[in-house]
Protein backbone atom coordinates (compact mmCIF):
# COMPACT_ATOMS: atom_id res chain seq x y z
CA UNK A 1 5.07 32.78 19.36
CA UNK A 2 6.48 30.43 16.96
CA UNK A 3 4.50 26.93 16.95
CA UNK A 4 5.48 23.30 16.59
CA UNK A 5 3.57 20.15 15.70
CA UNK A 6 4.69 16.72 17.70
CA UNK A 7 3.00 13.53 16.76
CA UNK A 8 3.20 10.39 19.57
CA UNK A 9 2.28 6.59 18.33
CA UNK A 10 1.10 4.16 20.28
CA UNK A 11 4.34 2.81 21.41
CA UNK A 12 5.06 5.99 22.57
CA UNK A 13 2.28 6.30 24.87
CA UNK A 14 1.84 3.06 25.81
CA UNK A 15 1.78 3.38 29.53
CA UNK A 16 1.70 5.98 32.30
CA UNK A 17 5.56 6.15 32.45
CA UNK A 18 5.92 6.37 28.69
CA UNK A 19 3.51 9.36 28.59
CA UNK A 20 5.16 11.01 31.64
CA UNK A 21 8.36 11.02 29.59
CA UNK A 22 6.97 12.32 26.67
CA UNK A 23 5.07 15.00 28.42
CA UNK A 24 9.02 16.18 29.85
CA UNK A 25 10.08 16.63 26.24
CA UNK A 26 6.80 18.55 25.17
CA UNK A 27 8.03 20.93 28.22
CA UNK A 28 11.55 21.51 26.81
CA UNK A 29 9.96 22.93 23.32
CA UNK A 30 7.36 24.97 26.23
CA UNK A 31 10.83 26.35 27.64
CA UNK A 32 12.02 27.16 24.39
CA UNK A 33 9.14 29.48 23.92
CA UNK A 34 6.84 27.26 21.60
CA UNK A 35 3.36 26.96 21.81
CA UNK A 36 2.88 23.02 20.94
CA UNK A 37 -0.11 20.95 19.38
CA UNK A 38 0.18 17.59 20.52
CA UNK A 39 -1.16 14.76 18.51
CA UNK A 40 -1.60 11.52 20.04
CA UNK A 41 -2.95 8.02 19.18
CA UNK A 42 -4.08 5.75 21.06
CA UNK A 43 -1.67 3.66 23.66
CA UNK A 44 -0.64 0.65 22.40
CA UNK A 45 -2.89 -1.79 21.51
CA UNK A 46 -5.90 -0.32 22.44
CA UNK A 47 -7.41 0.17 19.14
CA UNK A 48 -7.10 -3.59 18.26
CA UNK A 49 -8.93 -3.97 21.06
CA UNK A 50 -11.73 -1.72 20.16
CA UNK A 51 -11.98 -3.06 16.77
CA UNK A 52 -12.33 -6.34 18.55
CA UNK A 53 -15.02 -5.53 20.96
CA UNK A 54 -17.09 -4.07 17.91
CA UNK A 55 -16.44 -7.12 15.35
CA UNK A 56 -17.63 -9.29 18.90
CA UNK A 57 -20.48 -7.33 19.10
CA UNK A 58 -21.68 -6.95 15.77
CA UNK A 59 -19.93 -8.66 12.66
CA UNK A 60 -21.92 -6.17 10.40
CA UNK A 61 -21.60 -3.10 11.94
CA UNK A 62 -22.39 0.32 11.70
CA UNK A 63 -19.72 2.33 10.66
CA UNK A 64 -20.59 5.33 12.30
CA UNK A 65 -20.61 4.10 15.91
CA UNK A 66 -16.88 2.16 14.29
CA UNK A 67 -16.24 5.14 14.50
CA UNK A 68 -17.45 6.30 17.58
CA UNK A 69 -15.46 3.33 19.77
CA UNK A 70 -12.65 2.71 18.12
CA UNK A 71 -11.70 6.86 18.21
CA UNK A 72 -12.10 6.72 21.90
CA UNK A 73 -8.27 4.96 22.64
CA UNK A 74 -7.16 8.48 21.27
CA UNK A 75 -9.24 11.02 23.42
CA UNK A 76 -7.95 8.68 26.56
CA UNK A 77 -4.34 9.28 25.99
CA UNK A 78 -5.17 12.90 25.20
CA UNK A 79 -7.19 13.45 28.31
CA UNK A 80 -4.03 11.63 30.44
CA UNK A 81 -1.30 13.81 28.33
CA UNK A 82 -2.61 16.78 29.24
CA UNK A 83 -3.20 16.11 33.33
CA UNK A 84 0.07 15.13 32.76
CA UNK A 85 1.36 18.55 31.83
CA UNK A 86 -0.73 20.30 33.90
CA UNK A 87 0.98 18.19 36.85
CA UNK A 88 3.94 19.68 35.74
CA UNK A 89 2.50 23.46 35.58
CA UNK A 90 2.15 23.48 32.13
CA UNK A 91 -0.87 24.98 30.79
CA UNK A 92 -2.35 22.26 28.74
CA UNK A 93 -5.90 21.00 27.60
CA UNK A 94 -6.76 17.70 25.71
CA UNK A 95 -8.94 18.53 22.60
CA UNK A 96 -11.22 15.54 20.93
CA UNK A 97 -11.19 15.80 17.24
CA UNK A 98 -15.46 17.89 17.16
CA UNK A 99 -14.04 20.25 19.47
CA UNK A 100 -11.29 21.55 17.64
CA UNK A 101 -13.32 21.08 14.85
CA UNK A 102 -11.68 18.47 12.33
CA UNK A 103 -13.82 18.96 9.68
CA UNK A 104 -13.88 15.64 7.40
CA UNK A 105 -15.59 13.91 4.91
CA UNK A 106 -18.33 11.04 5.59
CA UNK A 107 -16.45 8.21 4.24
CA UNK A 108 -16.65 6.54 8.01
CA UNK A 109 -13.27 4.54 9.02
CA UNK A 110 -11.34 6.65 5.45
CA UNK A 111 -12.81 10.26 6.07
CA UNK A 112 -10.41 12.53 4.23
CA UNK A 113 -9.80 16.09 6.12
CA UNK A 114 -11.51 18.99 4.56
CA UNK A 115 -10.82 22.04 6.96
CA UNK A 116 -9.13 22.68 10.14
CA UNK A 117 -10.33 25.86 11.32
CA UNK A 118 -7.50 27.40 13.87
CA UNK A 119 -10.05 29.92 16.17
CA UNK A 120 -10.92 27.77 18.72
CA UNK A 121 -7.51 26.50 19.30
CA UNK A 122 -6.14 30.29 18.52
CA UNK A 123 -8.28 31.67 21.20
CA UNK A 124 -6.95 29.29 23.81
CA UNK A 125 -3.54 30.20 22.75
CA UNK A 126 -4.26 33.55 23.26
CA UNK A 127 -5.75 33.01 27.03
CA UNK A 128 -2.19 31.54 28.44
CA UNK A 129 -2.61 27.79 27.50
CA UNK A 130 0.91 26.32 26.03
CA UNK A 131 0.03 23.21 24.83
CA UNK A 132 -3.13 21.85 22.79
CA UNK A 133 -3.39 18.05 23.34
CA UNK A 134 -5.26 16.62 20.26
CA UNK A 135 -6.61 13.13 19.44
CA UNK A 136 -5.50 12.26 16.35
CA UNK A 137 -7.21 9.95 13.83
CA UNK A 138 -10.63 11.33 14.28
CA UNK A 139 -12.43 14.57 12.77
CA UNK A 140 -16.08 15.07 12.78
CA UNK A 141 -18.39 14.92 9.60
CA UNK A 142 -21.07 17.47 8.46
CA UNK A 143 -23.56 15.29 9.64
CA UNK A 144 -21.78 16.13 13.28
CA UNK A 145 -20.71 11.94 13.79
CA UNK A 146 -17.37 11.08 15.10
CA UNK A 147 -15.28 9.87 11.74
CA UNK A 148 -12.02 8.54 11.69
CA UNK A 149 -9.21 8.62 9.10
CA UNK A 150 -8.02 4.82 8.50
CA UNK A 151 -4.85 3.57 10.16
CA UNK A 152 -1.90 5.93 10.62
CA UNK A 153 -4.23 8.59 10.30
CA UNK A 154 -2.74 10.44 13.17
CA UNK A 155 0.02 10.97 10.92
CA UNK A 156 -2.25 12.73 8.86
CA UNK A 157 -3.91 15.14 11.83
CA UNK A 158 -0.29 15.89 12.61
CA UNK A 159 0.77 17.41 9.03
CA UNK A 160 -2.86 18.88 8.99
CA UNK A 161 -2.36 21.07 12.00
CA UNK A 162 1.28 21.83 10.97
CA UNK A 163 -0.40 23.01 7.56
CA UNK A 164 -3.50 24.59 9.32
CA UNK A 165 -1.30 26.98 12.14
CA UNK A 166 1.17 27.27 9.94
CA UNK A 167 3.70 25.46 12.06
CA UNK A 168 7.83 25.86 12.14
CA UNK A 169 7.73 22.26 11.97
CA UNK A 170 6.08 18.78 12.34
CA UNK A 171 7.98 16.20 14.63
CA UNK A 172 6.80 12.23 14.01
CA UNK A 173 8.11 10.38 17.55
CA UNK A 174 7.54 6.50 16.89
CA UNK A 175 9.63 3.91 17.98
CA UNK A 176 12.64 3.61 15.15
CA UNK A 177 14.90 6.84 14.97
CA UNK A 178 14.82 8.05 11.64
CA UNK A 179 14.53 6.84 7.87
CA UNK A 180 16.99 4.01 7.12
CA UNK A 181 18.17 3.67 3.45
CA UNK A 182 16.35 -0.23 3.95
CA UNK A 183 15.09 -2.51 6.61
CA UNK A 184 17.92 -2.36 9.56
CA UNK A 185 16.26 -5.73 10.14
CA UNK A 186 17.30 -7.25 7.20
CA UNK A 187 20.75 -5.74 6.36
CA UNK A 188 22.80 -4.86 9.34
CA UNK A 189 24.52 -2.24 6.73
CA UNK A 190 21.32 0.02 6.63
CA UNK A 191 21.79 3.85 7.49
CA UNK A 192 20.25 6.22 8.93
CA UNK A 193 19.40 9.16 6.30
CA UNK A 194 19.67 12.67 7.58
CA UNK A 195 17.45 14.42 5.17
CA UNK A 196 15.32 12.88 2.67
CA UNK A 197 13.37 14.23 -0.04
CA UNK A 198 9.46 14.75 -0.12
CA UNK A 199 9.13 12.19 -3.18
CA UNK A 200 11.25 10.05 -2.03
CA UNK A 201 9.25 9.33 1.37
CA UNK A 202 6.60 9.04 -0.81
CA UNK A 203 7.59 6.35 -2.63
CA UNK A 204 8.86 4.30 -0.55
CA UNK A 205 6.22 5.00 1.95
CA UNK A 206 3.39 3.77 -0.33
CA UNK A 207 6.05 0.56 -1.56
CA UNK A 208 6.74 -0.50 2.02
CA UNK A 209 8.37 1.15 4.32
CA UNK A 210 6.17 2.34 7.61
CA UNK A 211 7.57 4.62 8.87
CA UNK A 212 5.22 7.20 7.53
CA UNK A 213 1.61 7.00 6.44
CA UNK A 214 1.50 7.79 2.55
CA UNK A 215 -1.56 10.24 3.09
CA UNK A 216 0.90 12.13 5.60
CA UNK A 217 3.86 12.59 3.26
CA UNK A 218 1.34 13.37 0.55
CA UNK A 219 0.07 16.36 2.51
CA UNK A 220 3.20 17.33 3.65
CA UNK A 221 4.80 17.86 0.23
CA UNK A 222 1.78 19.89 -0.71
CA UNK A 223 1.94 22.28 2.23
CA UNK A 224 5.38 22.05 2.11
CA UNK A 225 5.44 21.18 6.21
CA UNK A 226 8.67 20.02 7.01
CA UNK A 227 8.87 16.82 9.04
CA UNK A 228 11.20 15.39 11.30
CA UNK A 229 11.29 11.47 11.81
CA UNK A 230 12.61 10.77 15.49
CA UNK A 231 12.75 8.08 18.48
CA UNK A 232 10.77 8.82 21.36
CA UNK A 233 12.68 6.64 23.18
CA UNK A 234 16.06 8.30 22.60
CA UNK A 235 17.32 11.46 23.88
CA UNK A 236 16.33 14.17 21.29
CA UNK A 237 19.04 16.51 20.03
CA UNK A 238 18.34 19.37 17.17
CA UNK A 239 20.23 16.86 14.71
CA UNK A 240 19.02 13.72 15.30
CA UNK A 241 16.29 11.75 13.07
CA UNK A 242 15.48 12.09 9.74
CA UNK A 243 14.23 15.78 8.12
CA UNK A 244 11.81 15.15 5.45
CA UNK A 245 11.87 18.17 2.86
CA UNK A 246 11.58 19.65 -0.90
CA UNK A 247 14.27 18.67 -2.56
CA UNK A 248 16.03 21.90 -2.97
CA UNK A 249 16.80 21.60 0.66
CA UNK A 250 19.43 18.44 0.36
CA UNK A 251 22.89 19.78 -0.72
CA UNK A 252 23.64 16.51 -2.33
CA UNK A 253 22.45 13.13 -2.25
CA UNK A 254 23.15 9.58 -3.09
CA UNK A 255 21.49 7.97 -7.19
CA UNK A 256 19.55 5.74 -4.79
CA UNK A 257 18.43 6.72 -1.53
CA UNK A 258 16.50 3.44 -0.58
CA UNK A 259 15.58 -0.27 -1.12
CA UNK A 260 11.77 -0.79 -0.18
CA UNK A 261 9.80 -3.99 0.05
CA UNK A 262 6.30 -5.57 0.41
CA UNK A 263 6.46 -8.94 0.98
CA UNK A 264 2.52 -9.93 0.59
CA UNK A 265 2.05 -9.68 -3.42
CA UNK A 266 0.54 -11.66 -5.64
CA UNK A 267 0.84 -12.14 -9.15
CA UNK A 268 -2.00 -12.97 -11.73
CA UNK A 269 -2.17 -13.71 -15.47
CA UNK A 270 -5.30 -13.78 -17.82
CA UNK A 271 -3.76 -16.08 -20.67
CA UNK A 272 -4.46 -15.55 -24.49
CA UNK A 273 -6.99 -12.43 -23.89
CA UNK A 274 -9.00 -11.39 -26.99
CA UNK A 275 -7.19 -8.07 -27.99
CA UNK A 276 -9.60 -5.31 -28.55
CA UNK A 277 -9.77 -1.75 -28.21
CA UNK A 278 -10.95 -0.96 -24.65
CA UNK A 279 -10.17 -4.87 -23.25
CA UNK A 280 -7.77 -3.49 -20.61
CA UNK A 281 -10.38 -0.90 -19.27
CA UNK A 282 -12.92 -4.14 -19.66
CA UNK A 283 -10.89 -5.84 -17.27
CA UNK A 284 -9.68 -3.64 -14.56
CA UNK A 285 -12.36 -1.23 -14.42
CA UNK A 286 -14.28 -4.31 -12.06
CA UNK A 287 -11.31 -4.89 -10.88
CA UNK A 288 -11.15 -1.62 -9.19
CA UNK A 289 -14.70 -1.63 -8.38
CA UNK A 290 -14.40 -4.87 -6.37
CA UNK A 291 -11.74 -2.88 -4.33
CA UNK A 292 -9.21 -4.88 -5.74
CA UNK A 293 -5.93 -2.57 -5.31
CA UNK A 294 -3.71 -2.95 -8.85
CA UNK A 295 -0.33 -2.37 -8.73
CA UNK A 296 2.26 -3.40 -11.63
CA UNK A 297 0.36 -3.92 -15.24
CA UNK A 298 2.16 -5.72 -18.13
CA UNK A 299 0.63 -6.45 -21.19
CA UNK A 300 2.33 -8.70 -23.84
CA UNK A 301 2.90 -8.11 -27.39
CA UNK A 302 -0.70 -9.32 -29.60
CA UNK A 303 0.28 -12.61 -31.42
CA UNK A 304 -3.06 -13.83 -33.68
CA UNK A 305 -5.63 -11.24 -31.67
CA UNK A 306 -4.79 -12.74 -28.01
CA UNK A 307 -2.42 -11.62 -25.76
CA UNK A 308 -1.57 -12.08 -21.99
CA UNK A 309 -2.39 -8.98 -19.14
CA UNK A 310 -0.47 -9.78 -15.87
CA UNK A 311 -0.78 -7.71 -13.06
CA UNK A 312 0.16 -7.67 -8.51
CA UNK A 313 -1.96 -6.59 -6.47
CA UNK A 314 -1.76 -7.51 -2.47
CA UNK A 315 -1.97 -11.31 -1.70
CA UNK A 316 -4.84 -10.71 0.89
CA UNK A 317 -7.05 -9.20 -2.47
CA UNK A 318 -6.48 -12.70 -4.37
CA UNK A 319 -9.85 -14.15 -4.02
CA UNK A 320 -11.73 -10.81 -4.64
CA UNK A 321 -10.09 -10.69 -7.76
CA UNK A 322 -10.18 -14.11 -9.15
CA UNK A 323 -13.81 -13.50 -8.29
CA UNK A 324 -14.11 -10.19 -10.18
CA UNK A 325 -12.15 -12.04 -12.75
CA UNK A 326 -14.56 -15.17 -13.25
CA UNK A 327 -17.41 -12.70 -13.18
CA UNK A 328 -16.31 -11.21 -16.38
CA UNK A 329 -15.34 -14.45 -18.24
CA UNK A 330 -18.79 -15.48 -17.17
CA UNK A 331 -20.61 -12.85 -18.49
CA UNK A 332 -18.83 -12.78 -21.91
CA UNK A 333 -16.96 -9.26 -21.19
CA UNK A 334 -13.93 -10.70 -21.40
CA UNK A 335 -12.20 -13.63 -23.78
CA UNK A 336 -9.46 -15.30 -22.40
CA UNK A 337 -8.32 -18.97 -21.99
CA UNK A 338 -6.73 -19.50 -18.17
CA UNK A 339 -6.22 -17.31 -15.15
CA UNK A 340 -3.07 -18.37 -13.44
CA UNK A 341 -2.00 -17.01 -9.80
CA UNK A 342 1.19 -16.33 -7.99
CA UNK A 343 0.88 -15.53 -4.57
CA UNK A 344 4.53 -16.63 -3.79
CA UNK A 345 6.17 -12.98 -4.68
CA UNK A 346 7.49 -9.94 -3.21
CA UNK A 347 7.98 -6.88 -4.63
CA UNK A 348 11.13 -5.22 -4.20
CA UNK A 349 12.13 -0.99 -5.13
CA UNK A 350 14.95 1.38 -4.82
CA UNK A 351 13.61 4.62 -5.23
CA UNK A 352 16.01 8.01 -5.66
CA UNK A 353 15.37 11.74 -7.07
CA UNK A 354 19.19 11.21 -8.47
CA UNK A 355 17.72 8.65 -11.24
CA UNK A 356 16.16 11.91 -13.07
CA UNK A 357 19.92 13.23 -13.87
CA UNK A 358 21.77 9.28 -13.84
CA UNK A 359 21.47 6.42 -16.61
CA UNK A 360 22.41 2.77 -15.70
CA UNK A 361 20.01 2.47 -12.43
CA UNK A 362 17.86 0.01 -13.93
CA UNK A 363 21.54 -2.01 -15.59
CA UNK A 364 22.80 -1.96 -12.15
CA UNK A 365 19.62 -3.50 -10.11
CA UNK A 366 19.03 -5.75 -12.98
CA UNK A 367 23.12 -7.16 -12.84
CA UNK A 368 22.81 -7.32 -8.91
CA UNK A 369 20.10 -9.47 -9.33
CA UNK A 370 21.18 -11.90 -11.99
CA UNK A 371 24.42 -12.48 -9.94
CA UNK A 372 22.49 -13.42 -6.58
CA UNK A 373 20.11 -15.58 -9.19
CA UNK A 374 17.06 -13.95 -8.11
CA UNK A 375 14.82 -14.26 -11.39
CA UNK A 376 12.54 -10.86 -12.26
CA UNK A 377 8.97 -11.76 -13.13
CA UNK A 378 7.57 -7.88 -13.56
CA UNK A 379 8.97 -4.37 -13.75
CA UNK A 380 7.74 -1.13 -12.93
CA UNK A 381 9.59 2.14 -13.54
CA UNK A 382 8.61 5.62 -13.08
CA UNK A 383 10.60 8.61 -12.48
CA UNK A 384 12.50 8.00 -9.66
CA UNK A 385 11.61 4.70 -8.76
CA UNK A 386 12.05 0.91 -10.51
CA UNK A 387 9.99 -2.03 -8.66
CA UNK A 388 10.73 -5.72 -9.82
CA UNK A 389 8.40 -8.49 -8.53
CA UNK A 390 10.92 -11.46 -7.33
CA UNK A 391 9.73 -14.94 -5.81
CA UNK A 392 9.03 -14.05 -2.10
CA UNK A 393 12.22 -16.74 -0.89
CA UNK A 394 14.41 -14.45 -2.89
CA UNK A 395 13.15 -11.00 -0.75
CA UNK A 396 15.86 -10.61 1.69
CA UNK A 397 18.51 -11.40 -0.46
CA UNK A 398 17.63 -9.57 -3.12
CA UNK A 399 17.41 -6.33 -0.93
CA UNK A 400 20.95 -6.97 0.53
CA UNK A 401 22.07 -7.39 -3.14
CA UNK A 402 20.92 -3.78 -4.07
CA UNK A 403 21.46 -2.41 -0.99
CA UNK A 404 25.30 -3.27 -1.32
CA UNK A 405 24.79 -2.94 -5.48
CA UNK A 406 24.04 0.42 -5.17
CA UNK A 407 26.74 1.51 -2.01
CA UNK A 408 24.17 2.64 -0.08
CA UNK A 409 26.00 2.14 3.70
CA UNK A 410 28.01 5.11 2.46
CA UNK A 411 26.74 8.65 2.29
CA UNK A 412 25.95 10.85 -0.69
């Protein structure tokens, strides 16, 4: 029997009534003769309130019982979905993330999934049972202690399993109904994208958007799972939501497909740095061991031996840098005159496939820009994105500007 993947958030399960509805769709994809894995997080909330409970507890806590409370929100709404279902005659049994097995690293609270071996789950299938209820976020180590993968890792289980059993596809219900071409929030003119390209979810997953967990898109363009973006709480049709896919699957598409943000950036400059070979490994390399998370890197032209590195990085990171920073200037590893900080900016993208075959992208952002007045303190470019770094009062507006710049109300 052909087999299908769906994925509930929290939202989606948030109460009794919300997990009753979702277990009626699960049984129309029953009736169409699927057998269904399930993934679920935990019901709203809940996992705040673990994490809560633990930091209350113990402010330096192990990680490995983290792990073991704050994974129990998901094996609740599992162990509800499937009584559910089985109230409804529909042969169903909640799985925890050691039974299955979920075989994971050890990194405790970022465990990345090694192996998801099907025979267990196969076996069941094989017995009568229609639908495997899973706990997301959580696998099991080969030390045999509960892990879990880091937030929206349920995303992740559900493109595992969809990889793993080979599945027809992988359905992500959350509470927004599809992939908008920007923030519906801030430009009533956003759309709703039918299909969108692996590498573009991608990027604008890991710029901003949240829709989709970066790790989960990553995996999914590997295994090449399709995945389909929908509402739980609208009434599902075979069109509706947005179909993530390889790019040969999009007949035609738009230069841009979307405007991303991140609003919580910061921007730092090390003034007059001693140019030397090696200075920019000198200086990021503790950077990145400090778990400092570098974004955009410019580097000015040498005038006299000194030059200035400015880089972003998220504005919650500031201090652990300008502490990594200090360290260095302390310690004579690095020359420079001044550190100066910015943590006033947002970052703002529009990210396309159709910038590998079309100049003038980067003209066109720039112009929309200059005639809103929004002054550009860094750029980034890569294949089929451009980010600029804008003062953080100038966010909105500059994403309405390229949102309208760029036409993108209208389809491809």
């Amino acid at each position: 029997m052909p087999r299908l993947v769906m994925k509930f958030g929290g939202t989606s399960v948030a109460n009794l009534d919300r997990i009753k509805r979702v277990a009626k769709r699960i049984g129309v994809e029953v009736a169409r003769g699927y057998e269904v894995i399930v993934i679920v997080s935990a019901m709203s909330g809940k996992t705040n309130e673990l994490v809560g409970w633990v930091q209350e507890t113990s402010p330096l806590f192990d990680a490995r019982e983290f792990d073991a409370i704050v994974s129990s929100g998901e094996n609740v709404t599992a162990g509800l979905m499937a009584l559910t279902l089985q109230e409804m005659d529909i042969p169903a049994r909640s799985w925890q993330g050691w039974q299955v097995p979920v075989q994971t690293t050890s990194a405790h609270s970022s465990a990345r999934i090694e192996a998801i071996p099907t025979d267990n789950l196969d076996a069941k299938f094989a017995e009568g049972m229609k639908v495997a209820v899973v706990a997301g976020f959580q696998g099991v180590s080969d030390e045999g202690r509960i892990t879990t993968l880091g937030r929206g890792g349920s995303d992740t289980t559900a493109v595992a399993f969809a990889a793993a059993f080979d599945a027809e596809r992988c359905d992500i219900y959350t509470d927004v109904d599809g992939v908008y071409t920007t923030d519906p929030r801030i430009t009533d003119k956003a759309r709703k994208l039918d299909r969108i390209a692996f590498e573009e979810m991608l990027e604008l997953a890991s710029l901003g958007a949240k829709v989709l967990q970066t790790r989960s898109v990553e995996l999914a363009m590997r295994y090449k799972v399709k995945l389909r973006v929908l509402s739980s709480f609208d009434e599902q049709t075979d069109t509706s939501g947005t179909l993530v896919c390889d790019e040969e699957d999009i007949m035609e598409s738009n230069v841009v497909a979307g405007v991303a943000y991140s609003r919580d950036e910061a921007k730092m400059t090390l003034l007059a740095v001693a140019d030397r070979p090696g200075i920019a490994a000198a200086i990021f390399g503790p950077l990145s061991e400090a778990g400092v998370n570098v974004d955009m890197i410019i580097q000015n032209i040498s005038e006299e031996g000194r030059t200035d590195m400015t880089f972003s990085l998220p504005t919650d990171q500031v201090l652990r840098a300008t502490e990594a920073v200090d360290a260095l200037k302390t310690s004579g590893n690095v020359n420079f005159e001044k550190l100066e900080t910015d943590a006033e900016v947002a970052k703002v993208s529009v990210v396309g496939i159709g910038m590998r075959s079309h100049a003038g992208v980067a003209s066109k952002m720039f112009a929309a820009l200059s005639a809103e007045g929004v002054n550009i303190k860094v750029i980034s470019t890569s294949e089929i994105k451009i980010s600029v770094l804008v003062d953080r009062k100038y966010m909105e507006l500059a994403v309405q500007a390229l949102h309208d710049a760029f036409e993108l109300e209208k389809e491809g």
